[in-house]
Every structure is written in structure tokens, then in C-alpha cells.
PDB file of N, CA and C in Angstrom:
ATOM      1  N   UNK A   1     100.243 126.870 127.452  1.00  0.00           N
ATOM      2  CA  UNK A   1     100.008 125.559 126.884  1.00  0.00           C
ATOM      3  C   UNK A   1     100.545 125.500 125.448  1.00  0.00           C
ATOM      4  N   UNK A   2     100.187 126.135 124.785  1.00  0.00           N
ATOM      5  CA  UNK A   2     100.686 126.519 122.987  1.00  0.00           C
ATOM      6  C   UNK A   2     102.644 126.816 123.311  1.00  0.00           C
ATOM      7  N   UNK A   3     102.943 126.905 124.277  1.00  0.00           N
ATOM      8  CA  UNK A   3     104.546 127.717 124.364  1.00  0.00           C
ATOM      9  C   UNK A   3     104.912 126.062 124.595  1.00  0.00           C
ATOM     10  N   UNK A   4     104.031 124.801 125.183  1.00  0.00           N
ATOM     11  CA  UNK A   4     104.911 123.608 125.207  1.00  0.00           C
ATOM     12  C   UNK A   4     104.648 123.005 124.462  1.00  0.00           C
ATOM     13  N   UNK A   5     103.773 122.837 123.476  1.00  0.00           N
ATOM     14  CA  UNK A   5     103.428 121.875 122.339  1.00  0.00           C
ATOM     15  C   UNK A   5     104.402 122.292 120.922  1.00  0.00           C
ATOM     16  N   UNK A   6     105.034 123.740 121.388  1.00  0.00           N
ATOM     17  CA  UNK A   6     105.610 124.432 120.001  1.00  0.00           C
ATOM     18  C   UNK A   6     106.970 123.584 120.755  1.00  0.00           C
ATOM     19  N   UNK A   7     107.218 123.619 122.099  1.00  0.00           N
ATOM     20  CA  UNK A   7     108.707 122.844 122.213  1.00  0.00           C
ATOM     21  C   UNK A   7     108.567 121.343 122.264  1.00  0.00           C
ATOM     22  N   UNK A   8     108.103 120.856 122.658  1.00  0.00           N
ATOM     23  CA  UNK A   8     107.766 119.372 122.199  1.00  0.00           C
ATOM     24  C   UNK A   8     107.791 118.842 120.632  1.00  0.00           C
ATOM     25  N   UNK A   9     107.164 119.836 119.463  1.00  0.00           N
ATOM     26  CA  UNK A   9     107.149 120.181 118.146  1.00  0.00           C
ATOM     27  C   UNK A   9     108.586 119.748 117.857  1.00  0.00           C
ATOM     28  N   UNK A  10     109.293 121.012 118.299  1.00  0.00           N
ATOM     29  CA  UNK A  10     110.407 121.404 118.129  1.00  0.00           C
ATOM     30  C   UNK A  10     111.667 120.155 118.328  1.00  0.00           C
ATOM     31  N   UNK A  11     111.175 119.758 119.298  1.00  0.00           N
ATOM     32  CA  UNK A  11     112.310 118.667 120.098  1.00  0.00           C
ATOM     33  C   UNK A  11     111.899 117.101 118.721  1.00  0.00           C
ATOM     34  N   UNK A  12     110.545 117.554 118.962  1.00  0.00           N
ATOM     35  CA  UNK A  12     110.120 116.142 117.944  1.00  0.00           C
ATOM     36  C   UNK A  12     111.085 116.085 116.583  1.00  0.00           C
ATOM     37  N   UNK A  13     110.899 117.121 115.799  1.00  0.00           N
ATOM     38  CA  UNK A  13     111.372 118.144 114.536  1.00  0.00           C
ATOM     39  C   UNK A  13     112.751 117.434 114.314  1.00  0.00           C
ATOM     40  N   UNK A  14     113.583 117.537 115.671  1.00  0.00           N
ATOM     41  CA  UNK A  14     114.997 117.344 115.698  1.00  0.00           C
ATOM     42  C   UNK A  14     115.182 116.065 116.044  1.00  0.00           C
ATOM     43  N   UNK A  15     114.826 115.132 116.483  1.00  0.00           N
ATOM     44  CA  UNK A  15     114.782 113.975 116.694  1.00  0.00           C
ATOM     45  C   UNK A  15     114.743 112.880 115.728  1.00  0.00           C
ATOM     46  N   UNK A  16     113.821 113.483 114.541  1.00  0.00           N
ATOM     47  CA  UNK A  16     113.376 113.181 113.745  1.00  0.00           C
ATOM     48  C   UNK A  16     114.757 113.396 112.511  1.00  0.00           C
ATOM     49  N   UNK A  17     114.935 114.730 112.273  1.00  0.00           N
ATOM     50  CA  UNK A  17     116.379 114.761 111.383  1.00  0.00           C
ATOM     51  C   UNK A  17     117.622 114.256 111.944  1.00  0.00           C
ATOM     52  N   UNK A  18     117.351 113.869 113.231  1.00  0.00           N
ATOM     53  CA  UNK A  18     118.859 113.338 113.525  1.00  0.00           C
ATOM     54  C   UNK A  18     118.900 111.576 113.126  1.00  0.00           C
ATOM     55  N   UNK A  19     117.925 111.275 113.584  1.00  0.00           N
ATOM     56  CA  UNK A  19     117.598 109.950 113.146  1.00  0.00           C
ATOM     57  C   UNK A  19     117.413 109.663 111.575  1.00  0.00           C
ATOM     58  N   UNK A  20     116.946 110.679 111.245  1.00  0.00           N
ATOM     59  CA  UNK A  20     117.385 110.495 108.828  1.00  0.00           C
ATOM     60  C   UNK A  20     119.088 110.831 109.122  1.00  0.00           C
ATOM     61  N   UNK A  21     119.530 112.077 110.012  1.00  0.00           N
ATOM     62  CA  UNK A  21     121.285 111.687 109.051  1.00  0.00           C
ATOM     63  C   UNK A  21     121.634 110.454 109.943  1.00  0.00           C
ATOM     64  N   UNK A  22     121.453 109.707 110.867  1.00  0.00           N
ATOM     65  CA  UNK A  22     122.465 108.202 111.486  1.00  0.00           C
ATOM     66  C   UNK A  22     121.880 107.366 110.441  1.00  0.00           C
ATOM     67  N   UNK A  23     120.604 107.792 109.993  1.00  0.00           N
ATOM     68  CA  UNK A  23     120.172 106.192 108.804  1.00  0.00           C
ATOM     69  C   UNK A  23     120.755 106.611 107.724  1.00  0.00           C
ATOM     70  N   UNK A  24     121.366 107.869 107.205  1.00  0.00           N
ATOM     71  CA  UNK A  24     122.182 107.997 105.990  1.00  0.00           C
ATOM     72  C   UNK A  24     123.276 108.093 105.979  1.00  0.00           C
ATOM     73  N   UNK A  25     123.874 108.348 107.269  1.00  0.00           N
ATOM     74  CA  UNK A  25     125.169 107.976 107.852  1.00  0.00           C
ATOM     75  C   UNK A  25     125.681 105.807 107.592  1.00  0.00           C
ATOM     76  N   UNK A  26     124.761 105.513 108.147  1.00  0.00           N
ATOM     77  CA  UNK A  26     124.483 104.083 108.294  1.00  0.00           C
ATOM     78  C   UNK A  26     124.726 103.653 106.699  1.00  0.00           C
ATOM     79  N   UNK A  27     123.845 103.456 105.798  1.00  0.00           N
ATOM     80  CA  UNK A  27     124.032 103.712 104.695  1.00  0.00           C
ATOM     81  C   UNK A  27     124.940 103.687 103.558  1.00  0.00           C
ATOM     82  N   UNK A  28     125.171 104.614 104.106  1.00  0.00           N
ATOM     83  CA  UNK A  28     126.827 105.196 102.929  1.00  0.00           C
ATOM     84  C   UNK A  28     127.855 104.367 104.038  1.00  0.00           C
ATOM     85  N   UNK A  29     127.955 103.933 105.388  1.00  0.00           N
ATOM     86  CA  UNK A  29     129.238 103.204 105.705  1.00  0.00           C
ATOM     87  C   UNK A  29     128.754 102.044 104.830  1.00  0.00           C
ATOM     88  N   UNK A  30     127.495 101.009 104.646  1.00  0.00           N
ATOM     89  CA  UNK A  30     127.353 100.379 104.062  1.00  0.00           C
ATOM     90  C   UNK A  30     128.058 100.008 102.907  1.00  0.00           C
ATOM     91  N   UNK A  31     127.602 101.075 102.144  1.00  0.00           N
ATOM     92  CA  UNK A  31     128.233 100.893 100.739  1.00  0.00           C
ATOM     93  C   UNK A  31     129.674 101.524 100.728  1.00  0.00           C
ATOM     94  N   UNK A  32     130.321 101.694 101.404  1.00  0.00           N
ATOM     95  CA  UNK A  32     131.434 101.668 101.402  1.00  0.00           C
ATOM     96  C   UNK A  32     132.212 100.770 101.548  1.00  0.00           C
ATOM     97  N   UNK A  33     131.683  99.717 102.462  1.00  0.00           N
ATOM     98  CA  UNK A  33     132.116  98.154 102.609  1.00  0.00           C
ATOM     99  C   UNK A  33     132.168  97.197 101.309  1.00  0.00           C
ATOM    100  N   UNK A  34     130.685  97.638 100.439  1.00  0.00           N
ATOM    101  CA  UNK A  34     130.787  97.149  99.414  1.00  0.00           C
ATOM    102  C   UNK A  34     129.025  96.186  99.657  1.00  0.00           C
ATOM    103  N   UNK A  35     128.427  96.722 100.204  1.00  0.00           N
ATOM    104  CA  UNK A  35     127.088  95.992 100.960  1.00  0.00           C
ATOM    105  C   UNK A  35     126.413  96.137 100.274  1.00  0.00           C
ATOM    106  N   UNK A  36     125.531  95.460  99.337  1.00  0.00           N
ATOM    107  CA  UNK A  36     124.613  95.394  98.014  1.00  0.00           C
ATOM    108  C   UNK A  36     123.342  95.615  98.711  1.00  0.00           C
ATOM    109  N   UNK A  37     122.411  96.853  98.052  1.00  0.00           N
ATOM    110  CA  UNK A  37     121.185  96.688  98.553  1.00  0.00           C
ATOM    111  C   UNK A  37     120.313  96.202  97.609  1.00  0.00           C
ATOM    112  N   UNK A  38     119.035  96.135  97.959  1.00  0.00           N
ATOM    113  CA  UNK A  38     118.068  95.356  97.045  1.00  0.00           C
ATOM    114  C   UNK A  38     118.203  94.287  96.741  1.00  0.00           C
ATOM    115  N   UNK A  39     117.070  93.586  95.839  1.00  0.00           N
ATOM    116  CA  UNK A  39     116.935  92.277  95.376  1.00  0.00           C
ATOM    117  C   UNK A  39     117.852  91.718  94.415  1.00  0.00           C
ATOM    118  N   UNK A  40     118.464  90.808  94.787  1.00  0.00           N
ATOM    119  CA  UNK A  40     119.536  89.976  93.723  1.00  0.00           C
ATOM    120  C   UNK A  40     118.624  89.964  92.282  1.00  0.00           C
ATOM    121  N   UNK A  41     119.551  89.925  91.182  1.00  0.00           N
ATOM    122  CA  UNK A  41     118.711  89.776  89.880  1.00  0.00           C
ATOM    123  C   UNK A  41     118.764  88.413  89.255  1.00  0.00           C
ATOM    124  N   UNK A  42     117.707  88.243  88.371  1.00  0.00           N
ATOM    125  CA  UNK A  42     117.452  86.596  88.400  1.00  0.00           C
ATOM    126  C   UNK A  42     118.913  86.685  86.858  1.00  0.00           C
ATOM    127  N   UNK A  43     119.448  85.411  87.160  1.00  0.00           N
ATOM    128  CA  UNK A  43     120.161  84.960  85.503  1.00  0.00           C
ATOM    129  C   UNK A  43     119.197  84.798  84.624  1.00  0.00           C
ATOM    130  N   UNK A  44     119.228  84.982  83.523  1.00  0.00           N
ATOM    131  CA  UNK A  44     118.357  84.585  82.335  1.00  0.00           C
ATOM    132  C   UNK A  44     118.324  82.866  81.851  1.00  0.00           C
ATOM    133  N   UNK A  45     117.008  82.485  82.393  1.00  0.00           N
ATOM    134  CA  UNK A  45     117.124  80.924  81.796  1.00  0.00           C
ATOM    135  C   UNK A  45     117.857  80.391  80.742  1.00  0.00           C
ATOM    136  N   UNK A  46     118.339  79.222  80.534  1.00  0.00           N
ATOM    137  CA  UNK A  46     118.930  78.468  79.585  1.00  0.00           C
ATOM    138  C   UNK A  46     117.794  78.456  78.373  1.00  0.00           C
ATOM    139  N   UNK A  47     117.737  78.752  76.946  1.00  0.00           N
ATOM    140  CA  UNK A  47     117.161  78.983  75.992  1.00  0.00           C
ATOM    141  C   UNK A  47     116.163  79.951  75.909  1.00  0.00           C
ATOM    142  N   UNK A  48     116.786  81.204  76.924  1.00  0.00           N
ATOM    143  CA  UNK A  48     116.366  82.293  77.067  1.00  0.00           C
ATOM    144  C   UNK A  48     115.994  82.643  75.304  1.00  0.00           C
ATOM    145  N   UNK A  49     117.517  82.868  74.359  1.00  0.00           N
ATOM    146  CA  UNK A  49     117.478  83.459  73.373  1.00  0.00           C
ATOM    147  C   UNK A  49     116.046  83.012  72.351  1.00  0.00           C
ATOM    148  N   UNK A  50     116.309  81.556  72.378  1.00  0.00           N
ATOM    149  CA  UNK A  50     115.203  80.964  71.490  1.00  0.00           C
ATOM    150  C   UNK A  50     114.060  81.565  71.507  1.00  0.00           C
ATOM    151  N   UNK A  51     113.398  81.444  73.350  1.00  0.00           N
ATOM    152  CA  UNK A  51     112.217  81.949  73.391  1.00  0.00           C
ATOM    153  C   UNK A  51     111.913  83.193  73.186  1.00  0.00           C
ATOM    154  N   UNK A  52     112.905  84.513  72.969  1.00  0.00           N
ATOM    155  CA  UNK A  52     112.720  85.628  72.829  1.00  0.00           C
ATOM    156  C   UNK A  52     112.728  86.081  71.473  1.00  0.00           C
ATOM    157  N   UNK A  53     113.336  84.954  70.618  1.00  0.00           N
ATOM    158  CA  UNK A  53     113.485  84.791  69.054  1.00  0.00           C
ATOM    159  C   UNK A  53     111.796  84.663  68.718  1.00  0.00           C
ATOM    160  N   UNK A  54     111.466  83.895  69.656  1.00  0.00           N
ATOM    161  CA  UNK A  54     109.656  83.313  69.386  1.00  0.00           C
ATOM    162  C   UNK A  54     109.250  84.609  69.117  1.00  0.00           C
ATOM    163  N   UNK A  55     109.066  85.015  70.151  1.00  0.00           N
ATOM    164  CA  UNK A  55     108.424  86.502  70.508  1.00  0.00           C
ATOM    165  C   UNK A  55     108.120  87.375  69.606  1.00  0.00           C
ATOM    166  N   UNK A  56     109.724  87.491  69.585  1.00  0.00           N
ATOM    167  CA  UNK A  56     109.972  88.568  68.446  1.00  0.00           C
ATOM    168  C   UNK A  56     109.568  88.814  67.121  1.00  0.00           C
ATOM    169  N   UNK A  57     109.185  87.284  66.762  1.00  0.00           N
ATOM    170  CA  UNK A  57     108.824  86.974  65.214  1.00  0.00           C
ATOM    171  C   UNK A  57     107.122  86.851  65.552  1.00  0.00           C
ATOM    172  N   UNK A  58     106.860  86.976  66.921  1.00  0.00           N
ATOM    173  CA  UNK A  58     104.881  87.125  66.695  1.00  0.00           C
ATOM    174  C   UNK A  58     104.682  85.341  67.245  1.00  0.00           C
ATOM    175  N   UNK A  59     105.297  84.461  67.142  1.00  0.00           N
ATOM    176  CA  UNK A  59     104.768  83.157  67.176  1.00  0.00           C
ATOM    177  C   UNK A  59     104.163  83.037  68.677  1.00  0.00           C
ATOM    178  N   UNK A  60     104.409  83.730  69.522  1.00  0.00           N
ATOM    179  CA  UNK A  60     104.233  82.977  70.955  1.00  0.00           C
ATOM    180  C   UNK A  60     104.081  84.703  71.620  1.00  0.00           C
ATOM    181  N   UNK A  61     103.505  84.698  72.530  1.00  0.00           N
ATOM    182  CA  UNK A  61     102.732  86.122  73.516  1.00  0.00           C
ATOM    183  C   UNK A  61     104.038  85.767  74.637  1.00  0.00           C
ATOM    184  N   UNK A  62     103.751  87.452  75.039  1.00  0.00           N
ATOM    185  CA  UNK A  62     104.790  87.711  76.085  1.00  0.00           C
ATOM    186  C   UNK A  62     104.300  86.934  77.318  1.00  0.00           C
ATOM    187  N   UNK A  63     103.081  86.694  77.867  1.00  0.00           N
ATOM    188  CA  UNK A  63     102.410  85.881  78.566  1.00  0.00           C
ATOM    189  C   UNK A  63     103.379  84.323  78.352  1.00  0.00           C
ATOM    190  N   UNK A  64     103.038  83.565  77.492  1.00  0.00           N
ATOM    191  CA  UNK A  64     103.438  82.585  76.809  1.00  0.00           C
ATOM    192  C   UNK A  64     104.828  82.189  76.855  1.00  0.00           C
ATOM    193  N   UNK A  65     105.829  83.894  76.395  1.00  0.00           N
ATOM    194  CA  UNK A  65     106.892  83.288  76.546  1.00  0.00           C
ATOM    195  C   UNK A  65     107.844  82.869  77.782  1.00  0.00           C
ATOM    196  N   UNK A  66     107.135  83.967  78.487  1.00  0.00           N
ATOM    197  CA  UNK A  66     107.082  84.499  80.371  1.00  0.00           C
ATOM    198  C   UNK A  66     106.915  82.845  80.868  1.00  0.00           C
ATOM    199  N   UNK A  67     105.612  82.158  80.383  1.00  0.00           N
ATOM    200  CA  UNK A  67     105.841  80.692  81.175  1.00  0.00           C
ATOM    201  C   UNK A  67     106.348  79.381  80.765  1.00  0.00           C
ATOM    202  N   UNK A  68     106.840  79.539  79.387  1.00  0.00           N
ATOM    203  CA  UNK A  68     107.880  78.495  79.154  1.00  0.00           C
ATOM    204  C   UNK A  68     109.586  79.107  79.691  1.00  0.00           C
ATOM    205  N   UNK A  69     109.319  80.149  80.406  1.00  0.00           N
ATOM    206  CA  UNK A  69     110.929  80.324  80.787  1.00  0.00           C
ATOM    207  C   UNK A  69     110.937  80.023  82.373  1.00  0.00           C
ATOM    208  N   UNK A  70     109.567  80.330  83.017  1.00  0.00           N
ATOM    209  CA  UNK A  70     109.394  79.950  84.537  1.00  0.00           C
ATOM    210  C   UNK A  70     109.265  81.231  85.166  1.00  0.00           C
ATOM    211  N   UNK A  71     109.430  81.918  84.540  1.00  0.00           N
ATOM    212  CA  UNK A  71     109.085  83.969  85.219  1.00  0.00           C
ATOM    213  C   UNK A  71     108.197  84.541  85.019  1.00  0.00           C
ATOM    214  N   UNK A  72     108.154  85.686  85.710  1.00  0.00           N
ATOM    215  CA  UNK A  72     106.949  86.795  85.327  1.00  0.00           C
ATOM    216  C   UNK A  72     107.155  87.127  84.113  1.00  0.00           C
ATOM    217  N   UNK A  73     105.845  87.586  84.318  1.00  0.00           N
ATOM    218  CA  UNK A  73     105.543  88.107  82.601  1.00  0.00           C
ATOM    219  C   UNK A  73     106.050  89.488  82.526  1.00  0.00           C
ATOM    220  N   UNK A  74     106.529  90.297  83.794  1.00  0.00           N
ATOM    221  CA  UNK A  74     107.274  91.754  83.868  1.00  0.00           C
ATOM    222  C   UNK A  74     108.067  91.332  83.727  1.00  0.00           C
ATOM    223  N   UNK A  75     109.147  90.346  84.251  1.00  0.00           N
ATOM    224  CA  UNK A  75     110.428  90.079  84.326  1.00  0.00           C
ATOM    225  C   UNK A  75     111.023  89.545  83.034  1.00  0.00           C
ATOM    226  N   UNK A  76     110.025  88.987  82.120  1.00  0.00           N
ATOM    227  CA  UNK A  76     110.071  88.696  80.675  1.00  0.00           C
ATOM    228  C   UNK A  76     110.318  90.038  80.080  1.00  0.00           C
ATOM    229  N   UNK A  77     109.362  90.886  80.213  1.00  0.00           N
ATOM    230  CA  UNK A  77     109.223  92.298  79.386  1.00  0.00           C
ATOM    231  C   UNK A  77     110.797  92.827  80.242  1.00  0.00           C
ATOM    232  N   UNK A  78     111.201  93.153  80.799  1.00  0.00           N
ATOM    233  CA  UNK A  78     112.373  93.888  81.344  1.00  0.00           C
ATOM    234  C   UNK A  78     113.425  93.059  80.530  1.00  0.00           C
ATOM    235  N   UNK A  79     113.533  91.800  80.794  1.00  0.00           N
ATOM    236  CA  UNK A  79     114.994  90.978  80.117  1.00  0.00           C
ATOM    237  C   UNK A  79     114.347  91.576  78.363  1.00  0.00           C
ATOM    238  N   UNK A  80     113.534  91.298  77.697  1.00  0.00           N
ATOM    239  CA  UNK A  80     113.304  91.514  76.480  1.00  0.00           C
ATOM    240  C   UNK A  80     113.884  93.112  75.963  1.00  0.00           C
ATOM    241  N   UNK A  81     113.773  93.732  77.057  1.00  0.00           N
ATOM    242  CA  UNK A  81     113.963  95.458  76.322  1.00  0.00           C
ATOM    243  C   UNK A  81     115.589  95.379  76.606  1.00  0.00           C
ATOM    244  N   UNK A  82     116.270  94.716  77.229  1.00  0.00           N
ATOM    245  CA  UNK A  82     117.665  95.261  77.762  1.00  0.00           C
ATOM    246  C   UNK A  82     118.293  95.262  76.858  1.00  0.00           C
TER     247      UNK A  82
END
């Protein structure tokens, strides 16, 4: 009983790495085409600069400036550090 669960194991084992290299196979043909993964990135609103001028000088919270631009308040902090 233990001599078929170690080959079943076994068969599983390999099934398993063959299926990670066709999905990294898959993958890299992807980006070879030129196939973008992940989430598109947002443009920076129109009077982006102003409101980050706010910021910067203390007048207005990252909260604050985050919702006069229409974004998160992470997505504020990320455009702010770049």
C-alpha cells in the first residue's frame, strides 16, 4: 500500500513541474510578442502639479489631496514619491 501512494506521490510531483514549465513556457512566448502583464497605470490628473505643490507646503493632507484629484490616497502617495 505505502509502495503506491509513494508512486502516485511521485507521478503527482511531476505533473505538477511540468505544468509550472508550460505556464513559464507560456509566459515568456507572451512577452516575447510584446504582451503587457498587469494593471495599466493611471495618467496623472490635469493639475496634478498644483495639488502636490499643496501638499508639499503642509496646506492640504495626503487624504485631501488624494480626493481633489479623484484617486486613492496610495495612488497619491506613489505618484508623490516618483
Amino acid at each position: 500500500m505505502n509502495l503506491v501512494i509513494q508512486i502516485f506521490s511521485y507521478v503527482a510531483q511531476m505533473e505538477r513541474e511540468m505544468n509550472h514549465r508550460r505556464t513559464m513556457d507560456g509566459i515568456a512566448a507572451a512577452k516575447a510578442k510584446g504582451v503587457k502583464f498587469g494593471r495599466t497605470s493611471l495618467d496623472k490628473p490635469d493639475g496634478f502639479e498644483k495639488v502636490l505643490a499643496q501638499w508639499a507646503s503642509g496646506a492640504i493632507s495626503e487624504c485631501e489631496a488624494a480626493r481633489l484629484l479623484g484617486v486613492s490616497r496610495p495612488t497619491f502617495h506613489k505618484w508623490s514619491h516618483e
